[in-house]
N, C-alpha and C. Protein backbone atom coordinates (compact mmCIF):
# COMPACT_ATOMS: atom_id res chain seq x y z
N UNK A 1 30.08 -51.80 19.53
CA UNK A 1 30.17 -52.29 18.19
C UNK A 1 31.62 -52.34 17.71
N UNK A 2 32.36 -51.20 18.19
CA UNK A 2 33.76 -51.66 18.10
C UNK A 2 34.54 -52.06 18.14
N UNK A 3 34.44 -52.76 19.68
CA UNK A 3 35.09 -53.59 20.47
C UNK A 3 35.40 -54.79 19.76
N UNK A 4 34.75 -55.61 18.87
CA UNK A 4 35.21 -56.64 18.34
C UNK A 4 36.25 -56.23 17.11
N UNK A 5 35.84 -55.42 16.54
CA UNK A 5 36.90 -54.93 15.24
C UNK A 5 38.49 -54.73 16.16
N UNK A 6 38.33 -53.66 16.50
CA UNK A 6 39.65 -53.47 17.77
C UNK A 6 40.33 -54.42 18.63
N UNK A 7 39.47 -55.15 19.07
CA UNK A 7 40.27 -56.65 19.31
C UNK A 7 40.88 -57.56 18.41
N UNK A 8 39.97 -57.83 17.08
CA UNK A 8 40.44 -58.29 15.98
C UNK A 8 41.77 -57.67 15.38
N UNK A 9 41.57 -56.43 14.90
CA UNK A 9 42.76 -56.10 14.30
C UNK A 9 43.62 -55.36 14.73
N UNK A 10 43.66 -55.06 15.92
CA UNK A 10 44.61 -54.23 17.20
C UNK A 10 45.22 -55.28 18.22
N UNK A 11 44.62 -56.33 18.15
CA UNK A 11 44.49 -57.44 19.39
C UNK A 11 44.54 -56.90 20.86
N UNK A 12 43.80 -56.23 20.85
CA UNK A 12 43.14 -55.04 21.76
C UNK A 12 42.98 -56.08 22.84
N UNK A 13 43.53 -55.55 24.25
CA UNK A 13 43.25 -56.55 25.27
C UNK A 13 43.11 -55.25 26.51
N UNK A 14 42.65 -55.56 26.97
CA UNK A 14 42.15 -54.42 28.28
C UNK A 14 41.02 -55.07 29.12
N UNK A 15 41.34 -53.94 30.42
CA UNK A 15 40.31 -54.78 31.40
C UNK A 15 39.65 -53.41 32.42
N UNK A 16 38.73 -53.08 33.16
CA UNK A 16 37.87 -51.66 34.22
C UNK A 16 38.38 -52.28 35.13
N UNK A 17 39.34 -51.34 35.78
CA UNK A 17 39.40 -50.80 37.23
C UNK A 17 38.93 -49.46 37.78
N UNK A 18 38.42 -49.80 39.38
CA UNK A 18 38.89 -48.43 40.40
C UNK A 18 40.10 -47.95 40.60
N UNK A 19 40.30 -46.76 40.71
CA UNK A 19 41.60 -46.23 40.78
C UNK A 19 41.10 -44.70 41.55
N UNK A 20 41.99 -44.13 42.39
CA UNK A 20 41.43 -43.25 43.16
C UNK A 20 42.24 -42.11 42.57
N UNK A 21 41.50 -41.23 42.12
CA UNK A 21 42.08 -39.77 41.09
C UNK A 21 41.07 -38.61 41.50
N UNK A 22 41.55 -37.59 40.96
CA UNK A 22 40.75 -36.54 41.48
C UNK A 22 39.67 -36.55 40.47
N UNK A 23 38.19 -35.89 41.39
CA UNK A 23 37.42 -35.52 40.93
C UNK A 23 36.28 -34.60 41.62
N UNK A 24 35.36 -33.88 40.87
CA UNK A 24 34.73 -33.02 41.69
C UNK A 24 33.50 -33.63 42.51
N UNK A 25 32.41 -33.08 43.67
CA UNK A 25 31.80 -33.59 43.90
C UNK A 25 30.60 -32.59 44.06
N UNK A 26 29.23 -32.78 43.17
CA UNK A 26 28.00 -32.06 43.60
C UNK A 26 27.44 -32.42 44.64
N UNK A 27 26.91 -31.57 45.44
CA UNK A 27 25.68 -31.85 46.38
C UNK A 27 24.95 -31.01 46.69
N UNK A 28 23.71 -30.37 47.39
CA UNK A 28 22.79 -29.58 47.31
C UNK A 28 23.36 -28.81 48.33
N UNK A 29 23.71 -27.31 48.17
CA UNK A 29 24.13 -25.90 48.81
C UNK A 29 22.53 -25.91 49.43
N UNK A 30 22.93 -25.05 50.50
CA UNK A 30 21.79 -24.44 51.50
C UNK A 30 21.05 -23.66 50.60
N UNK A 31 19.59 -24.20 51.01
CA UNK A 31 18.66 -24.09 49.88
C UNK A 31 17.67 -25.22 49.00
N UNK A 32 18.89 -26.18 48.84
CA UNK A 32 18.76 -26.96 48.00
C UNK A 32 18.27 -26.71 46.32
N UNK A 33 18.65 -27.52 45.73
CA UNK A 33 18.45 -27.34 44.01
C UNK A 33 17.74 -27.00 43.37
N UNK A 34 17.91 -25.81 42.74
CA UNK A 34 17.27 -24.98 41.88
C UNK A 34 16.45 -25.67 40.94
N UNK A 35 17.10 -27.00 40.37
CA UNK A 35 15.85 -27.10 38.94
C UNK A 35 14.74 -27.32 39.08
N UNK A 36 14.04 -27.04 38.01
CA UNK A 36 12.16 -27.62 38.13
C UNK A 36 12.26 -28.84 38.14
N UNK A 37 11.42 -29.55 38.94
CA UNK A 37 11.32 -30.81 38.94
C UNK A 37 10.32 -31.23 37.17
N UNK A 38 11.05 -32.10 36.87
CA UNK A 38 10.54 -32.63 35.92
C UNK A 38 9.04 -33.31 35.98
N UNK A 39 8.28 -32.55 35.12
CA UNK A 39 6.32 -33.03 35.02
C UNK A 39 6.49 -34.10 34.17
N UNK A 40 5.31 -35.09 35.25
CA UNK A 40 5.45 -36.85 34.41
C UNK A 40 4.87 -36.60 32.94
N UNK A 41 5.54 -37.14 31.69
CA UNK A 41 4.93 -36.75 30.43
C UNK A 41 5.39 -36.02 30.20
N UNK A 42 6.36 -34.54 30.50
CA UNK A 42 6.65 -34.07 29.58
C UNK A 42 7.63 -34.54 28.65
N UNK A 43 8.65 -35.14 28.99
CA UNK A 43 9.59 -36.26 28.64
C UNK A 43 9.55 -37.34 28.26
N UNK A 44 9.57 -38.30 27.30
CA UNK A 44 9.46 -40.02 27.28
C UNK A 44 10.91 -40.61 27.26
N UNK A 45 10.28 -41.40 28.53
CA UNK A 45 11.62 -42.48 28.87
C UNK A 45 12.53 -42.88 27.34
N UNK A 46 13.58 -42.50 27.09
CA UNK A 46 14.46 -43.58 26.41
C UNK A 46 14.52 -45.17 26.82
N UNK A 47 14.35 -45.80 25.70
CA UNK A 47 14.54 -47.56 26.49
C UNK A 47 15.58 -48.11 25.62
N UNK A 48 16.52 -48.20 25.99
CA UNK A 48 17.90 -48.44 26.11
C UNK A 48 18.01 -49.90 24.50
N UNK A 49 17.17 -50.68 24.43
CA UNK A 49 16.84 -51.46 23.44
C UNK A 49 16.50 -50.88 21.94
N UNK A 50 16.12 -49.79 22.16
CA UNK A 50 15.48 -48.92 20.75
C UNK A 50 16.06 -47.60 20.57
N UNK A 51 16.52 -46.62 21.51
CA UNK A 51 17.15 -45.72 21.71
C UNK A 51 15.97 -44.77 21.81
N UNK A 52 16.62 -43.49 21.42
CA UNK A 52 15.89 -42.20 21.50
C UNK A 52 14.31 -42.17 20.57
N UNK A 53 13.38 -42.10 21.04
CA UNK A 53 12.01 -41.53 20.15
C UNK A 53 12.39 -41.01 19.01
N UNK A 54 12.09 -40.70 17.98
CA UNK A 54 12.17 -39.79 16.94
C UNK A 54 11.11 -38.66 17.21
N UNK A 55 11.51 -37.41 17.45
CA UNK A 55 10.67 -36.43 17.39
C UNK A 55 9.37 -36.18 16.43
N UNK A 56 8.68 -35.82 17.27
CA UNK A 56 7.37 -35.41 16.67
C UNK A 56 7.27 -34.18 15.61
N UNK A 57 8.24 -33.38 16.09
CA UNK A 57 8.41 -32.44 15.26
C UNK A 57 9.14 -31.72 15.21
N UNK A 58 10.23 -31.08 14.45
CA UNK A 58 11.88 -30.99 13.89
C UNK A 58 12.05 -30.02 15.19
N UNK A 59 13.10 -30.20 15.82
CA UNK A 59 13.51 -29.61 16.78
C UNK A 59 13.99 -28.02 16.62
N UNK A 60 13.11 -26.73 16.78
CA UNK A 60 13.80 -25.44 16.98
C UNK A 60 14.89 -25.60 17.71
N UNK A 61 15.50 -24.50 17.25
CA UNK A 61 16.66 -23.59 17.61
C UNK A 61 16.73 -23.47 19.41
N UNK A 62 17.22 -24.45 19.92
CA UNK A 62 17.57 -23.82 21.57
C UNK A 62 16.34 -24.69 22.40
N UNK A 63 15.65 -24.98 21.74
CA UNK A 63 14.52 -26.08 22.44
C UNK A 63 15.14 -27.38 22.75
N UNK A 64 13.72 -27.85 23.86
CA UNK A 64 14.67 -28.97 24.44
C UNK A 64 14.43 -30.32 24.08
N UNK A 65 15.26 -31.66 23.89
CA UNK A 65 14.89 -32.66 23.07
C UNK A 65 13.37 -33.09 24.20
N UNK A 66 12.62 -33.74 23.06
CA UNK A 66 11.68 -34.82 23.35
C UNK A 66 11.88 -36.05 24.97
N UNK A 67 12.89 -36.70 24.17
CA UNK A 67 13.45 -37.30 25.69
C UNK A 67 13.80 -37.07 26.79
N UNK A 68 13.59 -38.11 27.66
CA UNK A 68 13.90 -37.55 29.10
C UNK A 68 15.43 -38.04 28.75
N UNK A 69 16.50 -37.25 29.77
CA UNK A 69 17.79 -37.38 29.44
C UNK A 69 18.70 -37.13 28.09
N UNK A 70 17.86 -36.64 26.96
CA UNK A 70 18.81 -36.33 25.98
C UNK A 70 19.24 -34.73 25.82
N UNK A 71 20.25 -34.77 25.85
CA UNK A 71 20.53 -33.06 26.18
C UNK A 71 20.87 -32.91 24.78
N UNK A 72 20.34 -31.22 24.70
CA UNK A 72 21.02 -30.25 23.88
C UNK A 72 22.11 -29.75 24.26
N UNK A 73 23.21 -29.71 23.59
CA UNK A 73 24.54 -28.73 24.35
C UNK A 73 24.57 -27.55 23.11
N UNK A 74 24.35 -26.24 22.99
CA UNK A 74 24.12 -25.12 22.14
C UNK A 74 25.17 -24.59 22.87
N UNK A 75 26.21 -24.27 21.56
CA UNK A 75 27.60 -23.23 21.54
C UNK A 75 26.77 -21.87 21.11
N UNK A 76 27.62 -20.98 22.48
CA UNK A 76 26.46 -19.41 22.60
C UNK A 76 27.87 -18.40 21.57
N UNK A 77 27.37 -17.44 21.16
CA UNK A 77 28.87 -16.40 20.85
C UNK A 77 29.50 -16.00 22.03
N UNK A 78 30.79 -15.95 21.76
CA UNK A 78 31.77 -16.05 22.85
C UNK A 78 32.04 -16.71 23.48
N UNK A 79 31.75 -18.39 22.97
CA UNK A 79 32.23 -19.55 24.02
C UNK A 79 31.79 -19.61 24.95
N UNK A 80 30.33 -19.62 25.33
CA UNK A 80 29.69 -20.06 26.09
C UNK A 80 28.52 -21.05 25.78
N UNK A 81 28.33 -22.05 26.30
CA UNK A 81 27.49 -23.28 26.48
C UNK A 81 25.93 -23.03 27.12
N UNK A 82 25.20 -23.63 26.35
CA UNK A 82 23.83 -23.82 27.15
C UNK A 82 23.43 -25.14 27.07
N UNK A 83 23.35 -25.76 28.30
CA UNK A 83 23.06 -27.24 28.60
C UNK A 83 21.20 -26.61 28.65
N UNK A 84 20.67 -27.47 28.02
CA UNK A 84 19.46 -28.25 28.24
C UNK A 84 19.30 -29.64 28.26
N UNK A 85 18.38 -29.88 29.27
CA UNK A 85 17.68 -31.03 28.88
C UNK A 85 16.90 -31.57 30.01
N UNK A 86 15.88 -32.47 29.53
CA UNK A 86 15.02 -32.85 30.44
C UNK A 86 14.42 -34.13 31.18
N UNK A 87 13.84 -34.37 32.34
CA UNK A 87 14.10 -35.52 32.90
C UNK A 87 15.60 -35.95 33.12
N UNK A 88 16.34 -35.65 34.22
CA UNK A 88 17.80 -35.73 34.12
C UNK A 88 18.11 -36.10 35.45
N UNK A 89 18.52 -37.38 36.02
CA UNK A 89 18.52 -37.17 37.25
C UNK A 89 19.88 -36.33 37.82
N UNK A 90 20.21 -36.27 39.11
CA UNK A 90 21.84 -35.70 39.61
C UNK A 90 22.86 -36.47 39.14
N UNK A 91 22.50 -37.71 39.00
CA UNK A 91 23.88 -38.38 38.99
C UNK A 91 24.22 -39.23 37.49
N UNK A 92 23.31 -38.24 36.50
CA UNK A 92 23.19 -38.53 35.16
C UNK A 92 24.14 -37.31 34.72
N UNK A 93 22.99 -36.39 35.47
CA UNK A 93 24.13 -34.46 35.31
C UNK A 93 25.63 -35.12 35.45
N UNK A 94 25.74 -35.20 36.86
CA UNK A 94 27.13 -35.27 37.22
C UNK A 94 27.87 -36.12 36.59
N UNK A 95 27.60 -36.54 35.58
CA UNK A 95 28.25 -37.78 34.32
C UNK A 95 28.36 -36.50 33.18
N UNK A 96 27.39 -36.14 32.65
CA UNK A 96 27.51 -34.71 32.03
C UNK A 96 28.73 -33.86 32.16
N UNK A 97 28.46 -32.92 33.24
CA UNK A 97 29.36 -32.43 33.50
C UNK A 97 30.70 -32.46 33.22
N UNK A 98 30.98 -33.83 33.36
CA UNK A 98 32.18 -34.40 33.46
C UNK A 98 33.34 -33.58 31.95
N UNK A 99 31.94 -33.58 30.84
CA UNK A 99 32.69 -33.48 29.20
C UNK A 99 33.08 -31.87 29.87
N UNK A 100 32.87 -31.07 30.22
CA UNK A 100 32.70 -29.73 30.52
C UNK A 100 33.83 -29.21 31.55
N UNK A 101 34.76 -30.39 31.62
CA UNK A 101 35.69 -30.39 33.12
C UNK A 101 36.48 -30.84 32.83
N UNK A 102 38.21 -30.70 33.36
CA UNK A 102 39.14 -31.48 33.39
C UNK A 102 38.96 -32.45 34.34
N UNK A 103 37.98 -33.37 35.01
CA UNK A 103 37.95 -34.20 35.72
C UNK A 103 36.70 -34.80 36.08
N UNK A 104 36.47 -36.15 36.28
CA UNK A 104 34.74 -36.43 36.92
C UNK A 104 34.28 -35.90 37.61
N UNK A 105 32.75 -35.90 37.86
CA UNK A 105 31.97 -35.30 38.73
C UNK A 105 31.31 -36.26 39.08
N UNK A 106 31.36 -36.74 40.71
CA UNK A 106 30.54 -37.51 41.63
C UNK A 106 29.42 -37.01 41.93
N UNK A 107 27.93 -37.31 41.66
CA UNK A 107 27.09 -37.12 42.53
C UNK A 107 27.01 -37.20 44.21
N UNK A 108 26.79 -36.18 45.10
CA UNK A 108 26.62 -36.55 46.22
C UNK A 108 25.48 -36.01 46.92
N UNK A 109 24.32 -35.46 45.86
CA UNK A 109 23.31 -34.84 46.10
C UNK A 109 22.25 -35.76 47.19
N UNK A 110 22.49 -37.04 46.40
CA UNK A 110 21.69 -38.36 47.08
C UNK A 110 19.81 -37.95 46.32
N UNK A 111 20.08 -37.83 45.30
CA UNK A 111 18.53 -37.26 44.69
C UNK A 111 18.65 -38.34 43.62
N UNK A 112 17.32 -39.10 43.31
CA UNK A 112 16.72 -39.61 42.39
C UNK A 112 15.84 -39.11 41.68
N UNK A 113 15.53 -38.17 42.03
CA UNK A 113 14.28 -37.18 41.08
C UNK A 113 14.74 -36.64 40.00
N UNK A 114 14.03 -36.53 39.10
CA UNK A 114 14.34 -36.38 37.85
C UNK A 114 14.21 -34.10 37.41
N UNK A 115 14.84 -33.92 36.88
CA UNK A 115 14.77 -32.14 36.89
C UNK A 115 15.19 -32.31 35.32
N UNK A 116 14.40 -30.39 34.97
CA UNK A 116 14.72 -30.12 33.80
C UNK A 116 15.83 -29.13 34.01
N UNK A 117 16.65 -29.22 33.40
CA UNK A 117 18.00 -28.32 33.50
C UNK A 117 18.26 -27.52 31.84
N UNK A 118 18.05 -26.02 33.01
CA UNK A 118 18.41 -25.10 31.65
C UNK A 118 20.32 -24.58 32.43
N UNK A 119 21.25 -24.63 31.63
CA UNK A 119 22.37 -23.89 32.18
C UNK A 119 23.26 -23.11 31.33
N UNK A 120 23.25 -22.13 31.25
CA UNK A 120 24.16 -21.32 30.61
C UNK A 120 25.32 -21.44 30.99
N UNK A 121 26.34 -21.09 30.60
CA UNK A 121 27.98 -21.04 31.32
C UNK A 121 29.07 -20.58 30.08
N UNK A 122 29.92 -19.92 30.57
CA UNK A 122 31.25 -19.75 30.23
C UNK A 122 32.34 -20.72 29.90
N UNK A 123 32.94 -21.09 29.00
CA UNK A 123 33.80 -22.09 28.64
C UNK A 123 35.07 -21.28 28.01
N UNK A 124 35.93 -21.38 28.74
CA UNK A 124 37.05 -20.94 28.06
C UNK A 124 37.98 -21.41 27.08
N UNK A 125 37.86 -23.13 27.16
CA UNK A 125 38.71 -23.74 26.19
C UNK A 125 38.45 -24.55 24.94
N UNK A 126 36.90 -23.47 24.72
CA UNK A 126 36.22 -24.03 23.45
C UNK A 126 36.78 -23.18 22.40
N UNK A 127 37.47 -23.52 20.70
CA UNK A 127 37.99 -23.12 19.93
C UNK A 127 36.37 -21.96 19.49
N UNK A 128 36.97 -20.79 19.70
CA UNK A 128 36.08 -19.67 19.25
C UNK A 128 36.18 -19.77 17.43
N UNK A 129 34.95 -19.52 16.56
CA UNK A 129 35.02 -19.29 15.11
C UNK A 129 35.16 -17.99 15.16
N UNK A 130 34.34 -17.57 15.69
CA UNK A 130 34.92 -15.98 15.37
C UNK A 130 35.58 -15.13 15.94
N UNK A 131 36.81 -14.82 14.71
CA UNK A 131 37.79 -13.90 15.61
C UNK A 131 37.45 -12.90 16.12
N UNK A 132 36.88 -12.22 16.52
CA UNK A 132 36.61 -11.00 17.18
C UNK A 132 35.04 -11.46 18.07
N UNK A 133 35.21 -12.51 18.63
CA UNK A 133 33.77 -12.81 19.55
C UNK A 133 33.43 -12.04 20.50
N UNK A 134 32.13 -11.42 20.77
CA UNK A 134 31.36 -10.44 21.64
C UNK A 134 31.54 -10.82 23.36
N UNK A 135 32.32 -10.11 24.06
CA UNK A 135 32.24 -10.47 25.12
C UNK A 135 31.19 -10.61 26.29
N UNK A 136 31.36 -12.22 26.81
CA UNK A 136 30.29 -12.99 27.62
C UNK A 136 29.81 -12.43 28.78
N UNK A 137 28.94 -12.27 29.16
CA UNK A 137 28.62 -12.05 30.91
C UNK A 137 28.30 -13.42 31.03
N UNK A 138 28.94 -14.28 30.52
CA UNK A 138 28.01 -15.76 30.91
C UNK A 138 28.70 -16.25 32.66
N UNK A 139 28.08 -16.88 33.47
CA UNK A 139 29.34 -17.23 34.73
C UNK A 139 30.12 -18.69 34.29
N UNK A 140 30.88 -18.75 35.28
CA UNK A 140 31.87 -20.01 34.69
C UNK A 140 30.74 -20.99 35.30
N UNK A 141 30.83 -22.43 34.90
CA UNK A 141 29.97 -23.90 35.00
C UNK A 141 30.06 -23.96 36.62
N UNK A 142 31.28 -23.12 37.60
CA UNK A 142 30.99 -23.48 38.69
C UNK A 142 29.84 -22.37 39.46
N UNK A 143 30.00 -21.03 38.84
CA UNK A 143 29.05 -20.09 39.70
C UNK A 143 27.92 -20.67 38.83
N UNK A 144 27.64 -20.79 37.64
CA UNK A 144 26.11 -20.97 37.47
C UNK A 144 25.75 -22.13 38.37
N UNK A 145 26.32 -23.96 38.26
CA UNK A 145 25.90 -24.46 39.62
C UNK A 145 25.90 -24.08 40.86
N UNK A 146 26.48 -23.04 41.29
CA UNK A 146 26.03 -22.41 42.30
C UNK A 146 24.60 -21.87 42.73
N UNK A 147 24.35 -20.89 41.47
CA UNK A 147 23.34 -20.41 41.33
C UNK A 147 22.04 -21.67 41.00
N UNK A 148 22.27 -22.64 40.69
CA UNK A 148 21.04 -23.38 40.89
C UNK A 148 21.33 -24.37 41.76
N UNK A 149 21.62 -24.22 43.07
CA UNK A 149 21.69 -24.85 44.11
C UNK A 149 22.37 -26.15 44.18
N UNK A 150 23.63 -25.85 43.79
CA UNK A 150 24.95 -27.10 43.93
C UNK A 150 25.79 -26.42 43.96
N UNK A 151 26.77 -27.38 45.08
CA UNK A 151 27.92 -26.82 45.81
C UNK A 151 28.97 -28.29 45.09
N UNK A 152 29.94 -27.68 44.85
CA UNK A 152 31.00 -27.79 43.64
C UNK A 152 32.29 -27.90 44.72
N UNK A 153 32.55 -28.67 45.17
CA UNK A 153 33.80 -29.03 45.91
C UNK A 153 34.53 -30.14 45.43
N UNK A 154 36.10 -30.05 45.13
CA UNK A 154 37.05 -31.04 44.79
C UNK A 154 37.51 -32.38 45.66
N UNK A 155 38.25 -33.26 45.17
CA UNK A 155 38.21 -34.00 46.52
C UNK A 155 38.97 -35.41 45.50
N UNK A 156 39.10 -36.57 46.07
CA UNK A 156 39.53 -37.92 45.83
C UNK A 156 38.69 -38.82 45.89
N UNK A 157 38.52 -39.81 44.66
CA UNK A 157 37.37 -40.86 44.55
C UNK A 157 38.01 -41.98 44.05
N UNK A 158 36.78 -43.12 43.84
CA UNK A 158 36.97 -44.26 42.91
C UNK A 158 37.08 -44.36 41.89
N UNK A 159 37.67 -44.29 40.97
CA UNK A 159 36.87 -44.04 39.63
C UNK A 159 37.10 -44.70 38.29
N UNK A 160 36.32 -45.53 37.71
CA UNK A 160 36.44 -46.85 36.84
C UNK A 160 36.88 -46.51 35.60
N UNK A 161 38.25 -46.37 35.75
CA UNK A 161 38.79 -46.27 34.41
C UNK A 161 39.21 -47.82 33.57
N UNK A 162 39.50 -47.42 32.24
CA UNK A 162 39.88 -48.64 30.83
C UNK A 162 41.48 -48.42 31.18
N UNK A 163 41.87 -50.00 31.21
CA UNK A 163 43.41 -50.26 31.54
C UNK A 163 43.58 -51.11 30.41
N UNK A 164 44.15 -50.34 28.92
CA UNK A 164 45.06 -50.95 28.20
C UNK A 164 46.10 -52.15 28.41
N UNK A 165 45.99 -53.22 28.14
CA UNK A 165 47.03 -54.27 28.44
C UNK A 165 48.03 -54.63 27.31
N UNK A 166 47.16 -54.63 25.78
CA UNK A 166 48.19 -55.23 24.96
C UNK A 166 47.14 -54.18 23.81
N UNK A 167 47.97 -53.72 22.68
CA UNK A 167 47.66 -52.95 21.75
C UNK A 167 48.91 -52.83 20.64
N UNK A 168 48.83 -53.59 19.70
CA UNK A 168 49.83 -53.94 18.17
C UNK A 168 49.33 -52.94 17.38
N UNK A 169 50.35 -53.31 16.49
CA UNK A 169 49.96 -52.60 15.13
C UNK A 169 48.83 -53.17 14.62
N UNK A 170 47.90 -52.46 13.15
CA UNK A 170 47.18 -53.39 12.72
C UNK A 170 47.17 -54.18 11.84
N UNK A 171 47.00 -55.60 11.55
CA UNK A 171 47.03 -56.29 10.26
C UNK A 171 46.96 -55.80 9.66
N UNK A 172 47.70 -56.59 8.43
CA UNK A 172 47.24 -56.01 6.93
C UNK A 172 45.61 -56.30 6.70
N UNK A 173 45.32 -56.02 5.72
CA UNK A 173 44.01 -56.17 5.28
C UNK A 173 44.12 -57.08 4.63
């Protein structure tokens, strides 16, 4: 929806490339992946034309949305995160993830199945409100994917970034 305003009064010109930068890569540790596989129905598809369902009924505290794929992200005391959410495939997560990281996360699980993902974790560079916050046993985002069966290795990819070309001041009004 923006894109036309920003072109209009920025004369916003840009174009998506690959570009090979670091990023992390999931795939299933010996064992393979902890989450529950997602039960048909408990979730309703989002359809991309209408967006998200409106809930049936006001969402508690720490519960998980209605939709398949719409996550809760709940700030815990002491800067720690709890990802929920349900119907999610790997390589939806590993788009996720990404906000939670200084860098992308590639799927390399090779899974299309859909899982409900509960994850707690440790975040260190979330602005704490309270000064004196209770200290976490939470693990950092890489041992808890550990613990639900993904192996978290760094590495070099493709990766489709926005290449600014021309960007002015803006008109007057």
């Amino acid at each position: 929806m923006l894109k036309p305003v920003l072109e209009d009064r920025f004369r916003l010109k840009h174009h998506r490339e690959k570009r090979q930068m670091p990023v992390y890569f999931i795939s299933p540790a010996p064992g393979g992946v902890q989450f529950r596989a997602t039960v048909p129905g408990r979730c309703a598809p989002i359809d991309p034309n209408v967006g998200p369902p409106p809930p049936e009924q006001p969402l508690r505290p720490g519960a998980a949305p209605s939709a398949c794929g719409l996550s809760l992200n709940q700030v815990l005391p002491g800067g720690g995160i709890k990802l929920t959410v349900r119907g999610i495939t790997m390589a939806d997560l590993a788009r996720a993830l990404g906000a939670f990281l200084d860098r992308p996360v590639v799927d390399r699980t090779g899974s299309r199945q859909q899982f409900d993902v509960d994850l707690s974790f440790m975040r260190n560079d979330l602005p704490v409100s309270d000064p004196s916050p209770e200290p976490s046993d939470l693990p950092s985002l890489f041992t808890a994917l550990k613990k639900a069966g993904l192996s978290v290795t760094s590495g070099k990819d493709a990766v489709d970034v926005l290449v600014i070309d021309q960007l002015e001041r803006p008109s007057e009004n």
